[in-house]
Protein backbone atom coordinates (compact mmCIF):
# COMPACT_ATOMS: atom_id res chain seq x y z
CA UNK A 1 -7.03 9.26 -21.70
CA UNK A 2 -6.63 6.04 -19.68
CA UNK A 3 -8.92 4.66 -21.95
CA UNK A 4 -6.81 5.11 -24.87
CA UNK A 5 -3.85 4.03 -22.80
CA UNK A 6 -5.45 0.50 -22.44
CA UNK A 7 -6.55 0.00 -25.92
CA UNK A 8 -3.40 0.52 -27.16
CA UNK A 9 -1.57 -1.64 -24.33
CA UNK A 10 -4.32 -4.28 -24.95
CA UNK A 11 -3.73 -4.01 -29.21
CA UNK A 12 0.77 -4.09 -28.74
CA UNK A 13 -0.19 -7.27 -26.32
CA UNK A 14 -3.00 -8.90 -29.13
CA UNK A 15 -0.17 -7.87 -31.94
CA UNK A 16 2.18 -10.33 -29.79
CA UNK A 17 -0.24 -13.02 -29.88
CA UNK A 18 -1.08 -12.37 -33.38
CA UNK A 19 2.32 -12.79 -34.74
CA UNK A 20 3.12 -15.71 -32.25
CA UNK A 21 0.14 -17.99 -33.89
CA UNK A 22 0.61 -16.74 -37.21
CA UNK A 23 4.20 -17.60 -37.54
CA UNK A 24 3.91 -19.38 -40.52
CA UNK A 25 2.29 -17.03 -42.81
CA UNK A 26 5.04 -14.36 -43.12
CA UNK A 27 2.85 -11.97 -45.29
CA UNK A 28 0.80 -12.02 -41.78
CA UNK A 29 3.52 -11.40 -39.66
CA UNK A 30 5.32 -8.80 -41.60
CA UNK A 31 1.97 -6.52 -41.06
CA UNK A 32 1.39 -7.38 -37.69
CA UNK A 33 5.18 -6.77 -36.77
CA UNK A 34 4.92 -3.19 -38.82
CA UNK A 35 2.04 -2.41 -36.92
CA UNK A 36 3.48 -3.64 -33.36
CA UNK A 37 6.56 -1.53 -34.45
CA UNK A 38 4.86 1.53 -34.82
CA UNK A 39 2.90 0.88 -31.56
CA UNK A 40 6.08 -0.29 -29.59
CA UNK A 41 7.09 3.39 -28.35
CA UNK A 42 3.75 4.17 -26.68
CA UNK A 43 3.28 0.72 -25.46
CA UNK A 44 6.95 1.51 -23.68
CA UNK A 45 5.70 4.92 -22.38
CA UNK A 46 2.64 3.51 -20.77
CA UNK A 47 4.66 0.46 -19.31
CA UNK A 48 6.90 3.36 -17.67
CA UNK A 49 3.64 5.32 -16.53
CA UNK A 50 2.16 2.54 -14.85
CA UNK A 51 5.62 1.52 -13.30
CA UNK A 52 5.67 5.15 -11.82
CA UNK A 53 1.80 5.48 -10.88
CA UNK A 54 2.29 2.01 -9.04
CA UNK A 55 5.47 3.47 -7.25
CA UNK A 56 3.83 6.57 -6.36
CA UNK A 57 1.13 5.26 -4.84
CA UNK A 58 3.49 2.96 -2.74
CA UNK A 59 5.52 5.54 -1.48
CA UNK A 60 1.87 7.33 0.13
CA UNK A 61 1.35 4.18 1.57
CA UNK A 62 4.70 4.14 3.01
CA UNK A 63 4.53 7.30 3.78
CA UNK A 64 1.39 6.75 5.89
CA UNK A 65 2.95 3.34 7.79
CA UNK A 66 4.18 5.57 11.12
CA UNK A 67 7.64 4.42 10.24
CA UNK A 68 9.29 8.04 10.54
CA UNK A 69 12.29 6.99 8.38
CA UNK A 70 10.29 5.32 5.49
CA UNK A 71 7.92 7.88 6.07
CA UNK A 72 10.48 10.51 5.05
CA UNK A 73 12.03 7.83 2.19
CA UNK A 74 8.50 8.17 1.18
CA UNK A 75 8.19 11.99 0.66
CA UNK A 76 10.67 12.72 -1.48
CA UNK A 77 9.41 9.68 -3.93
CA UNK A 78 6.19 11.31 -3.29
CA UNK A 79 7.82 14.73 -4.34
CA UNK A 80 9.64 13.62 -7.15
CA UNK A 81 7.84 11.23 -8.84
CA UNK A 82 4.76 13.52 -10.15
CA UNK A 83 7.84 15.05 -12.55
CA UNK A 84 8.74 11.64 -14.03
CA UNK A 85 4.94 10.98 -14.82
């Protein structure tokens, strides 16, 4: 699954690029833009999953720092991020 995840993370970002140096050739453009368009809401969804995975695996290292208030901070990010992913 991750794997897809990249490639289609890697193609929305080459799409960018694409369009970017092709600027000039509107034909070009207008098919890389449809494409990027109907790539745009995954590429969103796996910006928010790897915003969440990145918090979640800060709050377990916060959770493990031995500061008893971040600690507990920590748990319920720890508790209620799984849900969000």
């Amino acid at each position: 699954m991750l794997e897809k995840l990249n490639a289609i993370e890697n193609r929305f970002n080459e799409l960018n690029r694409l369009i970017e140096e092709n600027a000039e050739n509107y034909t070009r453009v207008a098919e890389l833009a449809k494409e990027r368009a109907e790539l745009e809401p995954f590429y969103q969804l796996i910006t928010n999953y790897h915003s969440l995975t990145n918090q979640l695996e800060q709050a377990k290292q916060l959770a493990e720092s031995g500061d008893a208030e971040m600690a507990a901070l920590a748990a319920i990010e720890i508790e209620e991020l799984p849900s969000q992913i």
